[in-house]
C-alpha atoms as a PDB file:
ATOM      1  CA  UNK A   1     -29.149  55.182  53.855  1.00  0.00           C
ATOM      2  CA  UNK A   2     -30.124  57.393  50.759  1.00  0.00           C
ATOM      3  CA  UNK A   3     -27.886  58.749  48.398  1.00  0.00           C
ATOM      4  CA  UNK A   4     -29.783  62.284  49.694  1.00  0.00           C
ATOM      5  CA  UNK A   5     -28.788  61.402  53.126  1.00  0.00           C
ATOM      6  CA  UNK A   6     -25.595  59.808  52.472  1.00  0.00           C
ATOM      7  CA  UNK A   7     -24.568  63.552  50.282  1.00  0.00           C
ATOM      8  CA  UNK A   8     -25.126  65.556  53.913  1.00  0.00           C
ATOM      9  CA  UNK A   9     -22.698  63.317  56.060  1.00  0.00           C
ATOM     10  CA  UNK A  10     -19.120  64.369  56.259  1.00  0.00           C
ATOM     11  CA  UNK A  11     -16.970  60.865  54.836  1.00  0.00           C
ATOM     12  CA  UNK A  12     -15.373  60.660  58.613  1.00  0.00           C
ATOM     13  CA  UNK A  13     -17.815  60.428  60.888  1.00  0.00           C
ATOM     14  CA  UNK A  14     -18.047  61.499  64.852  1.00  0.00           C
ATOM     15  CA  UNK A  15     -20.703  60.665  67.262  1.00  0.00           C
ATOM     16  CA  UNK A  16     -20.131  64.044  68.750  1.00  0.00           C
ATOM     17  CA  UNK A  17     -20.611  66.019  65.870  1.00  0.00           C
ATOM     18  CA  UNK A  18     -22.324  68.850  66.064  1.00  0.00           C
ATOM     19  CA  UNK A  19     -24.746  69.680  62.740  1.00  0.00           C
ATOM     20  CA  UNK A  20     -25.566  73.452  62.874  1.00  0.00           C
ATOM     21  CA  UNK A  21     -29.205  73.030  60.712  1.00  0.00           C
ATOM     22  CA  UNK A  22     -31.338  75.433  59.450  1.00  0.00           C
ATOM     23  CA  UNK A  23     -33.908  76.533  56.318  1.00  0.00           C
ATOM     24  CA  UNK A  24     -31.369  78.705  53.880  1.00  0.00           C
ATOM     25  CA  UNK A  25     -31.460  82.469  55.186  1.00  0.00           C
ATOM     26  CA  UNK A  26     -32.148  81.945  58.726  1.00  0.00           C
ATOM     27  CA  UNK A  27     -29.242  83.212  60.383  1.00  0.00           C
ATOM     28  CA  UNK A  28     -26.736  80.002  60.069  1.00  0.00           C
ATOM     29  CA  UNK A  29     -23.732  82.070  59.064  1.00  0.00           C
ATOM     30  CA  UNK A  30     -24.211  84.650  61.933  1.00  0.00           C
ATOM     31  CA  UNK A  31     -24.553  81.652  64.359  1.00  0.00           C
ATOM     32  CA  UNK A  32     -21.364  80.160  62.723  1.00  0.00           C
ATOM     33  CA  UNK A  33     -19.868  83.467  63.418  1.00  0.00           C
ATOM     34  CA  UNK A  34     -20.785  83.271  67.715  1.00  0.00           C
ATOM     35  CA  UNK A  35     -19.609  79.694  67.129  1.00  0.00           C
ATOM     36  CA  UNK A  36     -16.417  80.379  66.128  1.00  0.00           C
ATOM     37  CA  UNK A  37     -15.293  83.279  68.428  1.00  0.00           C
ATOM     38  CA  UNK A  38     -16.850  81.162  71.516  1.00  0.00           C
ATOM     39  CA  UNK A  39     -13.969  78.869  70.361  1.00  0.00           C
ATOM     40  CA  UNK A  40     -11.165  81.845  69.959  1.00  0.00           C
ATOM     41  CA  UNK A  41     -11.980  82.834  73.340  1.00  0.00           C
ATOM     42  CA  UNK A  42     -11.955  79.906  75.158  1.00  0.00           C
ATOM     43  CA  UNK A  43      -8.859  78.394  73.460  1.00  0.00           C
ATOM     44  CA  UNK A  44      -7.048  82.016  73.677  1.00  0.00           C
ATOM     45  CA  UNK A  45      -6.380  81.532  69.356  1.00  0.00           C
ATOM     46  CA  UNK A  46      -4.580  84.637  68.070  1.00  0.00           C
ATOM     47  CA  UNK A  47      -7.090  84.526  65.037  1.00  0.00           C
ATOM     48  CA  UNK A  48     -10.114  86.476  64.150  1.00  0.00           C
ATOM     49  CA  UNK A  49     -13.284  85.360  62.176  1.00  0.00           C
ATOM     50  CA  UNK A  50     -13.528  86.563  58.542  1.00  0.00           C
ATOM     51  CA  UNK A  51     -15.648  84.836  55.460  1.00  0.00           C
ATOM     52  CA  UNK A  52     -12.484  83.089  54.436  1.00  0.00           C
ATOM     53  CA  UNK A  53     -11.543  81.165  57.468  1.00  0.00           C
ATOM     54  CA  UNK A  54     -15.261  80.690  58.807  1.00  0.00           C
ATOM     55  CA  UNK A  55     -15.197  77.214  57.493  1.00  0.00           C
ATOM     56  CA  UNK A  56     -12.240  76.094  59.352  1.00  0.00           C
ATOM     57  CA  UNK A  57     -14.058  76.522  62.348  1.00  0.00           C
ATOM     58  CA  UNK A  58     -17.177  75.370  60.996  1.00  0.00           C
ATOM     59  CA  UNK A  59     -17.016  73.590  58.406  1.00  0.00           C
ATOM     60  CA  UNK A  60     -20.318  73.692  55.605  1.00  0.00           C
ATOM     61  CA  UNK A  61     -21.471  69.871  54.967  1.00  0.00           C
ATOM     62  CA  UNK A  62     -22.414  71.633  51.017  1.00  0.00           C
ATOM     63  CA  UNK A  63     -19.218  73.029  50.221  1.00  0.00           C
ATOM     64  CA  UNK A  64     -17.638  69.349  50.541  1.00  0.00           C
ATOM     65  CA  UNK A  65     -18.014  65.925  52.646  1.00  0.00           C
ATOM     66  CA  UNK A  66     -13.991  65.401  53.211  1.00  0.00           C
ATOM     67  CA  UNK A  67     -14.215  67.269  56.292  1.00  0.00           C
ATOM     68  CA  UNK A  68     -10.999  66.692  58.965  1.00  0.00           C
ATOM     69  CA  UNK A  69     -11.626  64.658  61.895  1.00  0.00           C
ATOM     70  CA  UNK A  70      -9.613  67.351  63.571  1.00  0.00           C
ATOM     71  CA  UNK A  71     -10.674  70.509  62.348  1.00  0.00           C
ATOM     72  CA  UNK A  72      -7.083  72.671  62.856  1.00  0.00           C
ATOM     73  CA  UNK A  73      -9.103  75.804  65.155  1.00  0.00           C
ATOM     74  CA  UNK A  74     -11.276  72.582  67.205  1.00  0.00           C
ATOM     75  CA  UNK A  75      -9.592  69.762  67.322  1.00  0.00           C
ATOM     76  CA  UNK A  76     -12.167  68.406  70.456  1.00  0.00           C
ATOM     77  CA  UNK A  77     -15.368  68.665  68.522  1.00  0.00           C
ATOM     78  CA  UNK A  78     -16.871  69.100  65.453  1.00  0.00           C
ATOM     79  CA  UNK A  79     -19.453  71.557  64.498  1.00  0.00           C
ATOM     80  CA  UNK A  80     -21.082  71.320  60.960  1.00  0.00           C
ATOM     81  CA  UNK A  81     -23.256  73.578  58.916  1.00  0.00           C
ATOM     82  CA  UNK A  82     -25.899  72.205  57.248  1.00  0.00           C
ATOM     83  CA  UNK A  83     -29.313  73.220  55.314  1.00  0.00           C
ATOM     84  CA  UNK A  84     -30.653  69.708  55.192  1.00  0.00           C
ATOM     85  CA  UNK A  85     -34.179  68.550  55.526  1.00  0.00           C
ATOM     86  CA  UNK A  86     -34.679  65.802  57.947  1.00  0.00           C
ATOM     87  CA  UNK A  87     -32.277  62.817  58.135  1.00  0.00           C
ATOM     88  CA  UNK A  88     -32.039  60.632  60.738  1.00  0.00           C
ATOM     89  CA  UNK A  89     -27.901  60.580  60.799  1.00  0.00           C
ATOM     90  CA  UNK A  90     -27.901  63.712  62.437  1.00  0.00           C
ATOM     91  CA  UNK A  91     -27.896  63.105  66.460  1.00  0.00           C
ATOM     92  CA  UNK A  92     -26.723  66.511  67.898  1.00  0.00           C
ATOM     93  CA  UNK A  93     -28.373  69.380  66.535  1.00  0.00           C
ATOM     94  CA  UNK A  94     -28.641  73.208  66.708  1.00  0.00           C
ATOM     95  CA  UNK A  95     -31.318  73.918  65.000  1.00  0.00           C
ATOM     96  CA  UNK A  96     -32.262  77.370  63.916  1.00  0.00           C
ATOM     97  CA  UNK A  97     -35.475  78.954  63.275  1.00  0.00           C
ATOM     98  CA  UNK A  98     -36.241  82.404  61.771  1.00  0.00           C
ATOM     99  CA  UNK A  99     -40.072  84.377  60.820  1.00  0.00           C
ATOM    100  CA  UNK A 100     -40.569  82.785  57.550  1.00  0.00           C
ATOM    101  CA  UNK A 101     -41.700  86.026  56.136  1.00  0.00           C
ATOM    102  CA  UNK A 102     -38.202  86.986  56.692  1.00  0.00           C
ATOM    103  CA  UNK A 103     -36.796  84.203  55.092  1.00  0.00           C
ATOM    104  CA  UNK A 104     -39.009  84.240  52.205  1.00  0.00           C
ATOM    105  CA  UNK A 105     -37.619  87.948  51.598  1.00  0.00           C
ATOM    106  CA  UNK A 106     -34.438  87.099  51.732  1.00  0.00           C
ATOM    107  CA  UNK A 107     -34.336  83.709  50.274  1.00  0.00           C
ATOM    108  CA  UNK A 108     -35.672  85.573  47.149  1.00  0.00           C
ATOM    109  CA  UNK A 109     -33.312  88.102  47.122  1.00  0.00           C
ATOM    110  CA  UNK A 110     -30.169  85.803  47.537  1.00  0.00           C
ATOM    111  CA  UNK A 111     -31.292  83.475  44.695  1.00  0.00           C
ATOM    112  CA  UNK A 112     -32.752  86.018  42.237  1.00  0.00           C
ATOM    113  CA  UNK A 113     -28.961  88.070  42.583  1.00  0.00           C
ATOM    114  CA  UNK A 114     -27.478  84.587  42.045  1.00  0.00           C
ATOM    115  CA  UNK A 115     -29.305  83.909  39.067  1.00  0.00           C
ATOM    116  CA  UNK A 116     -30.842  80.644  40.384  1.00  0.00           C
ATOM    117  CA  UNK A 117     -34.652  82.044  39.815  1.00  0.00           C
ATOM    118  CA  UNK A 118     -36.023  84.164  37.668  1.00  0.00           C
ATOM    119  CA  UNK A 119     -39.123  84.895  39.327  1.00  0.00           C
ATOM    120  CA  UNK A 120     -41.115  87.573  41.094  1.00  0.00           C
ATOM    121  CA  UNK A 121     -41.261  87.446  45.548  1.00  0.00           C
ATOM    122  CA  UNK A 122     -44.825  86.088  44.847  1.00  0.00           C
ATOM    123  CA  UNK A 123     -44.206  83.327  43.162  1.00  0.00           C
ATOM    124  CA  UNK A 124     -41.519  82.342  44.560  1.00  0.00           C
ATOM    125  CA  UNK A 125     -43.392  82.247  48.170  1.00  0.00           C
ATOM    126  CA  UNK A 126     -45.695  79.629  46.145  1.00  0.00           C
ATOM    127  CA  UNK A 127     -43.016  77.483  44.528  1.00  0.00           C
ATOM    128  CA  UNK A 128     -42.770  74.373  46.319  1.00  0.00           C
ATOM    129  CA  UNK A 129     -38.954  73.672  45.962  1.00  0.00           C
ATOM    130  CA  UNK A 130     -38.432  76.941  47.276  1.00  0.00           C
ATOM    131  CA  UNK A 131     -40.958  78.562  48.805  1.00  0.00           C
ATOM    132  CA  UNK A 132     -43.022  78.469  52.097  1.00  0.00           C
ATOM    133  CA  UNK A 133     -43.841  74.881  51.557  1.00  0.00           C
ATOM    134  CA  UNK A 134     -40.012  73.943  51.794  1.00  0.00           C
ATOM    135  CA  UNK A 135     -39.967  75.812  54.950  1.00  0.00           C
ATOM    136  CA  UNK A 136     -42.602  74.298  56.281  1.00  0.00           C
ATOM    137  CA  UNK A 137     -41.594  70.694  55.090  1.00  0.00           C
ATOM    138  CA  UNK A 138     -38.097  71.896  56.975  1.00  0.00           C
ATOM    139  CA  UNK A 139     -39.335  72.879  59.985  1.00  0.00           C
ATOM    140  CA  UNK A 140     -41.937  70.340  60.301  1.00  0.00           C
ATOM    141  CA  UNK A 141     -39.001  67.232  59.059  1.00  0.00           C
ATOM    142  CA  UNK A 142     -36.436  68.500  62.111  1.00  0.00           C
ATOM    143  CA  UNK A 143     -39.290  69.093  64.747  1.00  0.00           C
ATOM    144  CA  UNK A 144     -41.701  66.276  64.040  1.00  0.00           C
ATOM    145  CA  UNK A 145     -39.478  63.192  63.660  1.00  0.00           C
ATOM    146  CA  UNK A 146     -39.118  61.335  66.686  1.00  0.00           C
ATOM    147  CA  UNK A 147     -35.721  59.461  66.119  1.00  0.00           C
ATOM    148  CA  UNK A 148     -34.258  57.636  69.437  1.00  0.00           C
ATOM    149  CA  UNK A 149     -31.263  59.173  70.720  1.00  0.00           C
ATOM    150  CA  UNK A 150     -31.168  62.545  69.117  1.00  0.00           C
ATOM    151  CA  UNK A 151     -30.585  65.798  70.966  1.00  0.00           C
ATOM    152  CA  UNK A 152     -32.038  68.933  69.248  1.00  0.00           C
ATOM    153  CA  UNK A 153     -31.711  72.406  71.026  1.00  0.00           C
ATOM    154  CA  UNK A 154     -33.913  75.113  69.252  1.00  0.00           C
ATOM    155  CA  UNK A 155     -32.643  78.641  68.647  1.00  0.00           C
ATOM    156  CA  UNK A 156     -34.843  81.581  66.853  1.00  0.00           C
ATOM    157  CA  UNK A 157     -32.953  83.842  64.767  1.00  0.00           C
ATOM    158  CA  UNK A 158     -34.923  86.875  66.618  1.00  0.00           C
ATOM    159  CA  UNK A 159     -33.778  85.777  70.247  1.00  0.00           C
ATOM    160  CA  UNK A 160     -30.869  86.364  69.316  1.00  0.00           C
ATOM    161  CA  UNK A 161     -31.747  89.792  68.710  1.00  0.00           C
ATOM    162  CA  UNK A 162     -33.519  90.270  71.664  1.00  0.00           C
ATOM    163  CA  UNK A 163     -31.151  88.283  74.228  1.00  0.00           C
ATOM    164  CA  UNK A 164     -27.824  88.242  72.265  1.00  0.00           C
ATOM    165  CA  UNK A 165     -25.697  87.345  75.435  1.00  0.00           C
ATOM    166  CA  UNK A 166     -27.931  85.017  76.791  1.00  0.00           C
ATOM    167  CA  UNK A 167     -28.109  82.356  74.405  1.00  0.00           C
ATOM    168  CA  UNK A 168     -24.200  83.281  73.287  1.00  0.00           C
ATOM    169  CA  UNK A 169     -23.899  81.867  76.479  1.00  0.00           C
ATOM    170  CA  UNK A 170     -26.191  78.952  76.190  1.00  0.00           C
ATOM    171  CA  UNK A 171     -24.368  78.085  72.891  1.00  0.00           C
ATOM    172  CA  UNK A 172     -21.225  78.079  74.983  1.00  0.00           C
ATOM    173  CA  UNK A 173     -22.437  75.857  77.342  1.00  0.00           C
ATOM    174  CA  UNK A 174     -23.370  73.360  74.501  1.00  0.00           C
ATOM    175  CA  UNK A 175     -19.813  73.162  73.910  1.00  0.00           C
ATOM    176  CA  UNK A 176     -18.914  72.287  77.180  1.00  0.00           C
ATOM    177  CA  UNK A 177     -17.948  76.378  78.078  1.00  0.00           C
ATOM    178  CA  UNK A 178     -18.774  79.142  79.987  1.00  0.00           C
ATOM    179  CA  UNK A 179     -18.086  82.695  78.834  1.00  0.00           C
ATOM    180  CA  UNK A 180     -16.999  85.806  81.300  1.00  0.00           C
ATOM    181  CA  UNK A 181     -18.755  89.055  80.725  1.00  0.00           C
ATOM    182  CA  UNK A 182     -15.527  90.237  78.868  1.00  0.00           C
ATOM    183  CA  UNK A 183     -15.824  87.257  76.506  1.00  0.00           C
ATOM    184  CA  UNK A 184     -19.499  87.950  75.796  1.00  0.00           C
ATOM    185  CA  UNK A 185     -18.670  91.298  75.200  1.00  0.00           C
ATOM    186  CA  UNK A 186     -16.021  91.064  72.429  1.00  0.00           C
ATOM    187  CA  UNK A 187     -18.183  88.282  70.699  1.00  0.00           C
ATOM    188  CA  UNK A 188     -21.036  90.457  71.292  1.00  0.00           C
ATOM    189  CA  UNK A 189     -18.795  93.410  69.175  1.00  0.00           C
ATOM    190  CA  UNK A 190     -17.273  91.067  66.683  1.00  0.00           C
ATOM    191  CA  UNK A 191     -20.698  89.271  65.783  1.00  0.00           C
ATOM    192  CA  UNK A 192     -21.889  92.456  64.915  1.00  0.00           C
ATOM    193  CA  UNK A 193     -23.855  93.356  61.736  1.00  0.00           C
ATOM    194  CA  UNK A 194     -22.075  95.648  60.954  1.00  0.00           C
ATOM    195  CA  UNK A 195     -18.687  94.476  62.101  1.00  0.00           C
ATOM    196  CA  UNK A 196     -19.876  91.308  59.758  1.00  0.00           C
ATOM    197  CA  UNK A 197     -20.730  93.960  56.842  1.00  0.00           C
ATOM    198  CA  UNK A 198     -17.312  95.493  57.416  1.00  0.00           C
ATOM    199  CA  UNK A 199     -15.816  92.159  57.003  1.00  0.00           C
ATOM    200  CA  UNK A 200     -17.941  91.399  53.885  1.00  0.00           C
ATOM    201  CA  UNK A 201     -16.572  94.518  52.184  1.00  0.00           C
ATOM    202  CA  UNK A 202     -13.181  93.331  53.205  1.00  0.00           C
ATOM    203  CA  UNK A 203     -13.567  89.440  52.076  1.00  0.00           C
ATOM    204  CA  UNK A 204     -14.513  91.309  48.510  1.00  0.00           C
ATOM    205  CA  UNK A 205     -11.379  93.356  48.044  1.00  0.00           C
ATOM    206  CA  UNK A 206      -9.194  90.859  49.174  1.00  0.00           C
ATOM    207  CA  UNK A 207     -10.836  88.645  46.947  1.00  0.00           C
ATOM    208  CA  UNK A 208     -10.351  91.121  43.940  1.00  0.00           C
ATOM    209  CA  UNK A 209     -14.273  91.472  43.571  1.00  0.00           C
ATOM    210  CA  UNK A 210     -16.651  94.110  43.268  1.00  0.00           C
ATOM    211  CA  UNK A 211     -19.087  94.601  46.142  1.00  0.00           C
ATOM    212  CA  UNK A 212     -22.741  94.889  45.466  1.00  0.00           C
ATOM    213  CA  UNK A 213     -24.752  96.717  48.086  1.00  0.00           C
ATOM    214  CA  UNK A 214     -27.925  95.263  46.326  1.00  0.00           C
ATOM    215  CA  UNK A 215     -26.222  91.978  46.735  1.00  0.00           C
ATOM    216  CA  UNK A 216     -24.659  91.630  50.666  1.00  0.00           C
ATOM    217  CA  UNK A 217     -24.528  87.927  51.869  1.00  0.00           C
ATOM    218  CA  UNK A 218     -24.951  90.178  55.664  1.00  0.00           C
ATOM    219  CA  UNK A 219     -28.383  92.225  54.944  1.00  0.00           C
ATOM    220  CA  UNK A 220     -30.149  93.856  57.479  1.00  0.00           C
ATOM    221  CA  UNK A 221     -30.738  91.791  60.485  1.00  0.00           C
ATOM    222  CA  UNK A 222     -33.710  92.835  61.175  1.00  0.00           C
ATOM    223  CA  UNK A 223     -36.404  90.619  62.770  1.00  0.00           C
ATOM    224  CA  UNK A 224     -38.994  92.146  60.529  1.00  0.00           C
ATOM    225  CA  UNK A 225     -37.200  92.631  57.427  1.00  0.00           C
ATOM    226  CA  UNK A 226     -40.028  91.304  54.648  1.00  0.00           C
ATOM    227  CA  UNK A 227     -42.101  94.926  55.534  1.00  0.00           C
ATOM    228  CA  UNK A 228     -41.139  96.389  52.459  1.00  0.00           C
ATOM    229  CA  UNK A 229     -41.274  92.878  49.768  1.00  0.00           C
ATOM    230  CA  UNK A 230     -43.923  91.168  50.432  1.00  0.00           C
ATOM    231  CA  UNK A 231     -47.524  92.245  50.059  1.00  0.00           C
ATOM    232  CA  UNK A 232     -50.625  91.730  52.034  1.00  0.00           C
ATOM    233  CA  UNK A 233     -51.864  88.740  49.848  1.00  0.00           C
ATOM    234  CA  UNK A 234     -48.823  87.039  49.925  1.00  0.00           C
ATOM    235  CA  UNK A 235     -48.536  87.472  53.521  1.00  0.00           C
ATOM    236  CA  UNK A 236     -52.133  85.730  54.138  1.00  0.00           C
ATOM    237  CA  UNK A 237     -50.510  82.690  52.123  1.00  0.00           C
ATOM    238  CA  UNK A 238     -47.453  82.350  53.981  1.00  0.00           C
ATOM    239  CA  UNK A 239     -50.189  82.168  56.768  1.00  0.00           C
ATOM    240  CA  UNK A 240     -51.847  80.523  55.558  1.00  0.00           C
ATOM    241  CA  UNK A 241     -49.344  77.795  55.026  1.00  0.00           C
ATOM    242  CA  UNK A 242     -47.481  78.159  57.865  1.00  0.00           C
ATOM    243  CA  UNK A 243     -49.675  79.063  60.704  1.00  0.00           C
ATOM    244  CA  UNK A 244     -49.165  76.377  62.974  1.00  0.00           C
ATOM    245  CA  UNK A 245     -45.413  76.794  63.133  1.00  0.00           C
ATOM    246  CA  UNK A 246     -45.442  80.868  63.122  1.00  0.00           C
ATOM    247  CA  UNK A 247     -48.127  80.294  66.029  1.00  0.00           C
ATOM    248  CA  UNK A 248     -45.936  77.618  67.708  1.00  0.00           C
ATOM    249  CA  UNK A 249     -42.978  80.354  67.604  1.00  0.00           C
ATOM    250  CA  UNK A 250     -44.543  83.467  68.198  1.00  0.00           C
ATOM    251  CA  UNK A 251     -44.438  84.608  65.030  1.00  0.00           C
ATOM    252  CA  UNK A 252     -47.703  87.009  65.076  1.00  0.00           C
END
């Protein structure tokens, strides 16, 4: 195993561990969020979801590897965040899709307010650490490697918005669960965006920092949310780039 590979395994490993995957910006912490009030409901915790305790339910493979065999709020089953490309260590996966022009929008965004680029949206779309090539290198690593014994169930970002109780549900049922229409509905209310934005301006006063509008970790969840960033000729590249996999998802 790579050192690469070996950095995106927790130190104790499960074989029923669950890795959450997606490209940076496509929806994983929302997802988390349904994730972790599935497991409130069906284990009746007196506990609600904020950006401080999300990792205790699921737990993000970047933020460390010494990850509990038992997390405290799940002590059945693991389920682990995770941006990585493509390794083979992975066996059960959620993996998570989302329009790349979206992503490409946002990706910018997140980094640029971080200070990790220093760039303009175009060029970042071409940079190949980055950009729409890492997306497609992403996508194309988790969808195209044929590895024996690994279970991958796809999810889209804008299904979500479209159907949210119906694949709440089907996320429930990959945990084993099944969710009454009261369930769905108080995930449906707490999953929110802007329940989640209420909880962002929270996390930042509790944490004694200032929050930047310009700068939310929640942003618009919108399926089409690149309308006003990215230009026509940048568009035709992500296209161009891309094509296959936006045609393969039904991203027009």
């Amino acid at each position: 195993m790579s050192d690469a590979d070996m950095a995106v395994m927790p130190r104790i490993r499960r074989d029923d561990d669950i890795f959450l995957v997606s490209f940076p910006r496509s929806g994983n912490t929302w997802v988390s969020f349904m994730l972790a009030n599935i497991m409130i409901e069906k284990l009746e915790l007196d506990v609600r979801v904020n950006l401080f305790n999300i990792h205790g339910f699921v737990p993000d493979i970047h933020q460390g590897q010494d990850i509990p065999e038992h997390t405290g709020f799940f002590p059945f089953k693991r389920i682990i965040k995770s941006h990585a490309e493509f390794t083979p260590d992975y066996k059960n996966i959620i993996y998570l899709t989302r329009d790349p022009r979206s992503v490409m929008a946002s990706y910018h965004v997140f980094l640029t307010k971080l200070g990790f680029v220093d760039m303009s949206v175009s060029e970042f779309i071409r940079n190949p650490s980055v950009g729409i090539e890492a997306w497609v290198r992403h996508v194309d690593g988790w969808m195209n490697q044929p590895v024996p014994g690994t279970r991958i169930r796809l999810f889209s970002y804008e299904s979500f918005l479209s159907d949210f109780a119906g694949n709440v549900q089907e996320l429930a049922f990959l945990l084993g669960f099944t969710l009454n229409g009261e369930q769905v509905d108080r995930i449906t209310d707490r999953c929110s965006f802007a329940h989640m934005k209420e909880l962002e301006k929270t996390t930042a006063s509790l944490a004694n920092v200032r929050h930047d509008k310009q700068f939310a970790f929640v942003r618009q969840g919108s399926s089409s949310s690149w309308d006003d960033t990215i230009c026509e000729e940048d568009i035709a590249y992500i296209r161009e780039v891309a094509g296959e996999w936006m045609d393969r998802y039904d991203y027009a």
